[in-house]
Protein backbone atom coordinates (compact mmCIF):
# COMPACT_ATOMS: atom_id res chain seq x y z
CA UNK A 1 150.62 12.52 -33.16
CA UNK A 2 153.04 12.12 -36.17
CA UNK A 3 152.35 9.46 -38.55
CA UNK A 4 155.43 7.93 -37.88
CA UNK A 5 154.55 7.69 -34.62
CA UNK A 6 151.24 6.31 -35.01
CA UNK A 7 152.87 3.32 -37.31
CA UNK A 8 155.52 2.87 -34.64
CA UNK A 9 153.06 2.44 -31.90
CA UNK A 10 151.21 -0.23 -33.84
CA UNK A 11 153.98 -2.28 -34.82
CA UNK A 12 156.29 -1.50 -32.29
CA UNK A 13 154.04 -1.79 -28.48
CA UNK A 14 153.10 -5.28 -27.72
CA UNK A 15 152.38 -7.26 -24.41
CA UNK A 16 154.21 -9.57 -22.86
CA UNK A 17 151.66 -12.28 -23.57
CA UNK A 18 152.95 -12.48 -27.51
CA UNK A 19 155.87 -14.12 -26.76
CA UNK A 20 155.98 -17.22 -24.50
CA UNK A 21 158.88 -18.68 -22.82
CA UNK A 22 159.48 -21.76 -25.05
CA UNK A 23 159.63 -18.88 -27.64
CA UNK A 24 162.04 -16.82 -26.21
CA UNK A 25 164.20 -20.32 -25.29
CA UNK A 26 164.36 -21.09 -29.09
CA UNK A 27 165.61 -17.94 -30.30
CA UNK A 28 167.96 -17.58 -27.49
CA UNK A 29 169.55 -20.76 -28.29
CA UNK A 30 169.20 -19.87 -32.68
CA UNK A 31 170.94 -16.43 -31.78
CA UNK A 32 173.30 -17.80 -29.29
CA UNK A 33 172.51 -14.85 -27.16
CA UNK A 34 173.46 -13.90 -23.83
CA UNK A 35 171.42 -12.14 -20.88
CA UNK A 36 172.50 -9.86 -18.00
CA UNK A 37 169.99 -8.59 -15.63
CA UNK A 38 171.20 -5.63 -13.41
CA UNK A 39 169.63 -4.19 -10.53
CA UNK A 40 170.94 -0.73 -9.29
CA UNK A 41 170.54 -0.58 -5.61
CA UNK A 42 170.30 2.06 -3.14
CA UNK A 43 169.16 1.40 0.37
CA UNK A 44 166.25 -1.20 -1.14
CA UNK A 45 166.35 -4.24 1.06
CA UNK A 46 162.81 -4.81 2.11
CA UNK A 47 162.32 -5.53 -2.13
CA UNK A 48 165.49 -6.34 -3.89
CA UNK A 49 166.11 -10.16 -2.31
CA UNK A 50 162.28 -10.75 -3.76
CA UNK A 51 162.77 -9.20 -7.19
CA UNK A 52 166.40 -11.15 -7.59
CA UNK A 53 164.76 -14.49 -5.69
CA UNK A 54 161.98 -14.69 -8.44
CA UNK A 55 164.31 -13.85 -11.82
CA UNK A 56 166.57 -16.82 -10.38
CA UNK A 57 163.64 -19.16 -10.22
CA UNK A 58 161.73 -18.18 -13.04
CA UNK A 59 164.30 -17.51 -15.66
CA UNK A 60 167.60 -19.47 -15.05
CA UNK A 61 166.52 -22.48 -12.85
CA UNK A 62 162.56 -23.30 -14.64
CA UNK A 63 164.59 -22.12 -17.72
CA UNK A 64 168.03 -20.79 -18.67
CA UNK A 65 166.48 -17.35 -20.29
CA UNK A 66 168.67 -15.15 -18.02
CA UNK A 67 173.01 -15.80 -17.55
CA UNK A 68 173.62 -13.37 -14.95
CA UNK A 69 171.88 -11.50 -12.41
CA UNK A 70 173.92 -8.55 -10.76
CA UNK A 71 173.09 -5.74 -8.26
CA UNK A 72 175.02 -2.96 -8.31
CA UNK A 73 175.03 -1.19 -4.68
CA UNK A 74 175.40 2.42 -5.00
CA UNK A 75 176.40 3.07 -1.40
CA UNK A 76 173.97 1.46 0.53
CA UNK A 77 173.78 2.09 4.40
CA UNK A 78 171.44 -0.88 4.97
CA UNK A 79 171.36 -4.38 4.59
CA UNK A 80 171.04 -4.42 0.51
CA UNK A 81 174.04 -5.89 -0.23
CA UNK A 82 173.43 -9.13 1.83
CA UNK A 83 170.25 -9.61 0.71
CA UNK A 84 170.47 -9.34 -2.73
CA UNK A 85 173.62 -12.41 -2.41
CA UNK A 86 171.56 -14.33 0.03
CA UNK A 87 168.63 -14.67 -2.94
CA UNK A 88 171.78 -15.25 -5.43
CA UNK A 89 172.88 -12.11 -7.42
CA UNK A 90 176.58 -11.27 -7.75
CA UNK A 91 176.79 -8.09 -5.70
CA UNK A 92 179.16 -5.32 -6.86
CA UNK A 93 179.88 -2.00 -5.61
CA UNK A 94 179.94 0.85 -7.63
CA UNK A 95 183.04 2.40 -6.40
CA UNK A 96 185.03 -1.28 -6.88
CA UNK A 97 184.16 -0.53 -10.81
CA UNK A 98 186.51 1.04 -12.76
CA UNK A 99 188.12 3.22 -10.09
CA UNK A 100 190.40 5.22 -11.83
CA UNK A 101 187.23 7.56 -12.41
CA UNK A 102 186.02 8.52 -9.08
CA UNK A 103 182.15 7.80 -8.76
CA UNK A 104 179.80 10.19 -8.16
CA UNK A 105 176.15 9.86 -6.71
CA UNK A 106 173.30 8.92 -9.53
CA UNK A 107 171.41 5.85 -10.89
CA UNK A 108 172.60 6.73 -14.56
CA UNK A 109 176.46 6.40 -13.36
CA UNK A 110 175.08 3.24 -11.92
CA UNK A 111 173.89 1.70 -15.01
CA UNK A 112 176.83 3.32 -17.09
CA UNK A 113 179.46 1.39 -14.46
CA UNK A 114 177.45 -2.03 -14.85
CA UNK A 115 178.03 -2.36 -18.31
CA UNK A 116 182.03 -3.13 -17.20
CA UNK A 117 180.88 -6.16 -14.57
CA UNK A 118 178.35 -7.71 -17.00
CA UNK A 119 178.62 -10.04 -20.08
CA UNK A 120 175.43 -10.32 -21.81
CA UNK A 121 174.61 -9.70 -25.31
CA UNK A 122 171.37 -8.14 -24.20
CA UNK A 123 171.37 -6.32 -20.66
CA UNK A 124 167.91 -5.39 -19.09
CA UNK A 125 167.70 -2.91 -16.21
CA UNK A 126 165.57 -3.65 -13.50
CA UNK A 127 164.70 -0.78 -10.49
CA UNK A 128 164.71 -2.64 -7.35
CA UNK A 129 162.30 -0.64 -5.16
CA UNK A 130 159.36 -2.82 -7.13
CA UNK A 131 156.60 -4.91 -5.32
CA UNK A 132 154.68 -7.44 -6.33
CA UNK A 133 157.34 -8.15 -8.63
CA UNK A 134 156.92 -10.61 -11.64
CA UNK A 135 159.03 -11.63 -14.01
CA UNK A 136 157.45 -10.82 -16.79
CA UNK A 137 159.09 -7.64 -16.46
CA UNK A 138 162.03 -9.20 -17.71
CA UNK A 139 161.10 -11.49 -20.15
CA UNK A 140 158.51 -9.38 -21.78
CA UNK A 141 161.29 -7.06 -22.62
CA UNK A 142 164.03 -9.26 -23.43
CA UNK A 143 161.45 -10.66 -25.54
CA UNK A 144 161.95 -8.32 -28.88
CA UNK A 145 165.43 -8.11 -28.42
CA UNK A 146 165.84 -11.90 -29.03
CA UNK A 147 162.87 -12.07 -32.13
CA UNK A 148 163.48 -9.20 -33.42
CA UNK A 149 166.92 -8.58 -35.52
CA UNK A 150 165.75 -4.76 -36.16
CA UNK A 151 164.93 -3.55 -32.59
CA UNK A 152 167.75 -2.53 -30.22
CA UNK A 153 166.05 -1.05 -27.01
CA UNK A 154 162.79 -2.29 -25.23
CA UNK A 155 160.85 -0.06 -23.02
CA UNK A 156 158.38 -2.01 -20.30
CA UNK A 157 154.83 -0.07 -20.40
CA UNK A 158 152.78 -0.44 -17.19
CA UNK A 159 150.14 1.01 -15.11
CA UNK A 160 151.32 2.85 -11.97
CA UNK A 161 148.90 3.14 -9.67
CA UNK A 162 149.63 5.96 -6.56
CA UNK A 163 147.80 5.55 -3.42
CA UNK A 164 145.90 2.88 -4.68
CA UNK A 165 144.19 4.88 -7.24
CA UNK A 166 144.81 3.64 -11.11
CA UNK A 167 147.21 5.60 -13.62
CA UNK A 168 148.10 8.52 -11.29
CA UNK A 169 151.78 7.43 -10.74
CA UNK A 170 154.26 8.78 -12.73
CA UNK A 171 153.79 12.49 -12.07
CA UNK A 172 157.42 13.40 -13.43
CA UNK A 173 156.45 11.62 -16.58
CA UNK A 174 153.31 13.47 -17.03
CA UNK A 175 154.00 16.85 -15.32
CA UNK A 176 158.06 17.00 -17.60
CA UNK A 177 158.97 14.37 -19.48
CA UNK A 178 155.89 13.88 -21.38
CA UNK A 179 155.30 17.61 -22.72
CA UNK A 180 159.45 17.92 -23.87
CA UNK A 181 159.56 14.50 -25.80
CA UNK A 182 155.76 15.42 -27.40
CA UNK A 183 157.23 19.45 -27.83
CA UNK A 184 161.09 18.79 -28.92
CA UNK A 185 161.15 14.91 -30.16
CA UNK A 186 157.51 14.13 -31.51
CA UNK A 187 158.82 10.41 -32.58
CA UNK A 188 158.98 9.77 -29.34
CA UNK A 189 155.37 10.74 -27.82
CA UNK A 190 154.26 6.84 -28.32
CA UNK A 191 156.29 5.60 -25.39
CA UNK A 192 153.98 5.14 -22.61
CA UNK A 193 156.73 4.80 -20.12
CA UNK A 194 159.36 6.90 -21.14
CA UNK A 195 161.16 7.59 -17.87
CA UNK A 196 160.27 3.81 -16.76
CA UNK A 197 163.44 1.93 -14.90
CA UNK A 198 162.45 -1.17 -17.00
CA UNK A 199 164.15 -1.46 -20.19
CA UNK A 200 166.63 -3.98 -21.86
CA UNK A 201 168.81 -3.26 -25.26
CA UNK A 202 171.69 -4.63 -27.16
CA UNK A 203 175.23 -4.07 -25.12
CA UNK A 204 176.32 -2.98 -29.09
CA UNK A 205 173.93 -0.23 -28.62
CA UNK A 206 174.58 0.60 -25.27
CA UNK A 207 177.98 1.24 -25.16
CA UNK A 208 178.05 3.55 -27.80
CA UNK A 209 175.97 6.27 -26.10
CA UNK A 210 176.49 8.28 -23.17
CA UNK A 211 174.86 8.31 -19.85
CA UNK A 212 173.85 11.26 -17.26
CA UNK A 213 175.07 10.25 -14.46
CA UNK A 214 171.43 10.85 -12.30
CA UNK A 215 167.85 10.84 -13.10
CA UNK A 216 168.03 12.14 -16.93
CA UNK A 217 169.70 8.62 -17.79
CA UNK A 218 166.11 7.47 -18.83
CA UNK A 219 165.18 10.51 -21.18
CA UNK A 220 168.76 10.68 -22.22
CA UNK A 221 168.86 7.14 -23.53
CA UNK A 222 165.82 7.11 -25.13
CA UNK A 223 166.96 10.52 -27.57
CA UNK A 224 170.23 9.05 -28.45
CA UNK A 225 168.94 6.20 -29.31
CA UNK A 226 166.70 7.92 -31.51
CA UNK A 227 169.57 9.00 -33.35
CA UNK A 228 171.99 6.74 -33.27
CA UNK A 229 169.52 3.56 -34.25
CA UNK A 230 166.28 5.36 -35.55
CA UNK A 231 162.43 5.07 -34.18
CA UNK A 232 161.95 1.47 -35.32
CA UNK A 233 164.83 0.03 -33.64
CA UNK A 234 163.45 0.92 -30.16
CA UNK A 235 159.49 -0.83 -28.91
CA UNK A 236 157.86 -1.19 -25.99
CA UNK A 237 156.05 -4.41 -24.17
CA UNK A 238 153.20 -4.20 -21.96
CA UNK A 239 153.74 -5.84 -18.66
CA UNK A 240 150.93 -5.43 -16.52
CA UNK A 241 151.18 -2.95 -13.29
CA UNK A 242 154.55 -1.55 -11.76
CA UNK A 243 154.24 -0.95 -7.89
CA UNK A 244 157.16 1.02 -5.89
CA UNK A 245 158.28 3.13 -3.60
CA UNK A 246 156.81 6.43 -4.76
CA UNK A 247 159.03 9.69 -3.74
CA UNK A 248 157.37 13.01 -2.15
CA UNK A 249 157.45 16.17 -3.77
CA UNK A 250 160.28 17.97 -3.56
CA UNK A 251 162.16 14.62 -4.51
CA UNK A 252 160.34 14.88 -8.06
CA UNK A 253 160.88 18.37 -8.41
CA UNK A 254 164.64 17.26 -8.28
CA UNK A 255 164.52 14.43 -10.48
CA UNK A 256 162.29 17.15 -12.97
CA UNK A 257 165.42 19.86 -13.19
CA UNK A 258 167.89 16.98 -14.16
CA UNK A 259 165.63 15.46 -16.64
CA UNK A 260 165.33 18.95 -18.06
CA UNK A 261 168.33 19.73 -18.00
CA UNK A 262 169.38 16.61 -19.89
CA UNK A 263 166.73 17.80 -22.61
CA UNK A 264 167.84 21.02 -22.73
CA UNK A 265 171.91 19.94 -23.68
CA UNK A 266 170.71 17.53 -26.28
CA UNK A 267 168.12 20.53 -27.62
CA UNK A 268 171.26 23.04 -27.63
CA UNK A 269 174.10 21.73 -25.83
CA UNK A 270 174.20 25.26 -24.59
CA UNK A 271 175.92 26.85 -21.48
CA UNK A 272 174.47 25.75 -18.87
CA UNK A 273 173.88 29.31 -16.88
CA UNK A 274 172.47 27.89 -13.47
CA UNK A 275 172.89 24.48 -12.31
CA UNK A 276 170.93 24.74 -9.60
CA UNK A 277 167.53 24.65 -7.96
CA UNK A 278 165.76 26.46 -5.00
CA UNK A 279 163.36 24.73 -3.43
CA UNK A 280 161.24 25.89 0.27
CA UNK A 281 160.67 24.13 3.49
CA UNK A 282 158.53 25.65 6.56
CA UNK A 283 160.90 26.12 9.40
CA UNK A 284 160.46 28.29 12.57
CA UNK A 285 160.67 31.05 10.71
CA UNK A 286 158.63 30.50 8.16
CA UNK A 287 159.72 29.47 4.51
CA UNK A 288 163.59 28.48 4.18
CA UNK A 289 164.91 28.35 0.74
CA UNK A 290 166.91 24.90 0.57
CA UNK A 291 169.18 24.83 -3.06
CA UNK A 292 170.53 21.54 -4.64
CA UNK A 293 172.93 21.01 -7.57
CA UNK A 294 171.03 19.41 -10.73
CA UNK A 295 172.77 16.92 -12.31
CA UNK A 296 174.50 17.83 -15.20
CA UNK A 297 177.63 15.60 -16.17
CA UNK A 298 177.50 13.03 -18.14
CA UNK A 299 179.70 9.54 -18.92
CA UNK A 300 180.76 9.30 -22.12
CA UNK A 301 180.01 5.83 -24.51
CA UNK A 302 181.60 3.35 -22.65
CA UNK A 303 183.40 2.10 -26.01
CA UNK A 304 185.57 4.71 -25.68
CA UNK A 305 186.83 3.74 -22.14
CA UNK A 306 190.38 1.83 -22.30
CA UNK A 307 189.71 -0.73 -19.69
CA UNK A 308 186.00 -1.41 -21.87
CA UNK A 309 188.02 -1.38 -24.98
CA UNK A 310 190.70 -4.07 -23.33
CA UNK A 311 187.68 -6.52 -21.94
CA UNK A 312 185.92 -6.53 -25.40
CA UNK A 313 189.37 -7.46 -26.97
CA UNK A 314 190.49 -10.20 -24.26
């Protein structure tokens, strides 16, 4: 590990536990800071009316840490959407925001869309497949963003158990993401988390820098924020043990070609000679090849977008 890593990872990781509520409430109200939570939501109501129920109680009725709590449905087929206002978010769709650009399918066009429907000074992503849920997720990683003038993005760090057995979730993390940030962007190997849905940073930050629209959003972030804001301006907060839906195979394979792929245009920004990849099923006659597009587009900062610039300016 670089040394500039090492020195990040000590004065940049810390848990949850250093920074209490009545903390957090006094810098809030010192920096006059605001807080948007947003859930992106597909098909996720057996967990989403929990995860929004608790952040309510917790953080705006016990105390007024969070302003705003929004779930952004993504085309949901189930009962999402009702849920998630029955426990008190402000539901949006995804195609409802700005529509002049048609939408297309991914969590990163999710997140990019949000930042048009949302107010906060600091906005913290929350996946809402999560069990158990706490909400120290939230506050541990607002947390920095309020103490902390120098620090613009917050990671949450986590164990992920898989089948009930300790650290063995997060194969895409391990099997891709891991190797590329430790092989192409070394300043990086200290993030525990990297591809983690959990994360909160500074709207000023986030609307300068793009977003792939699907499951490179995550990796994507994390590089350009490494150079737009440099290594200490981003941290990480321990917040105990993330539990989810986990995805099977072929599903992670998926999510593995776009987050390479979204390495490989910020490594070269090359041309992209096969968008696609093959993947096999057994059918009744034996092995059939099945291909799917990766995702490659990507939204550009959302400063530069007229109806973002006319909201900031109202």
């Amino acid at each position: 590990m670089l040394k500039e890593t090492e020195r990040w990872l000590s004065n940049r990781s810390w848990s949850v536990t250093d920074r209490p509520l009545h903390r957090l409430m006094s810098a809030k109200r010192a920096t006059g800071s605001s807080v948007s939570v947003v859930l992106p939501a597909l098909n996720e109501e057996e967990t989403v009316g929990e995860i929004v129920a608790i952040i309510r109680h917790d953080l705006m009725q016990q105390v007024p840490l969070v302003d705003e709590i929004v779930v952004v449905d993504s085309g949901s087929t189930d009962r999402t959407a009702q849920v998630a206002a029955a426990a008190g978010a402000r539901v949006v769709h995804r195609d409802e925001i700005l529509p002049r650009i048609p939408a297309v399918p991914g969590k990163g066009e999710v997140l990019w869309r949000s930042l048009l429907v949302t107010s906060g000074d600091i906005v913290c992503f929350i996946d809402a497949d999560l069990k158990e849920f706490s909400s120290d997720f939230v506050s541990g990683i607002v947390g920095p963003l309020l103490t902390e003038p120098g620090v613009d993005l917050v990671k949450a760090m986590y164990d992920r158990p898989l089948g009930g057995t300790a650290g063995q979730g997060g194969r895409v993390t391990e099997l891709m993401a891991r190797p590329l940030l430790n092989m192409h962007w070394p300043q990086l190997a200290g993030f525990v988390q990297p591809l983690g849905g959990e994360y909160a940073a500074r709207r000023s930050l986030l609307e300068q820098l793009p977003f792939p629209v699907g499951y490179g959003v995550e990796l994507g972030m994390l590089v350009d924020a490494l150079h737009l804001v440099g290594l200490d301006a981003l941290a990480q907060v321990d917040v105990g043990v993330r539990k989810h839906r986990h995805q099977d195979g072929q599903a992670l394979g998926r999510m593995s070609a776009a987050i390479y792929r979204t390495a490989q245009l910020r490594l070269a920004r090359g041309h992209l000679i096969r968008p696609a990849l093959t993947q096999f099923e057994r059918g009744g006659d034996g092995f059939e090849p099945r291909t799917y597009s990766v995702d490659t587009e990507e939204r550009p900062p959302m400063v530069e977008i007229s109806e973002y610039q006319k909201r900031r300016a109202a």
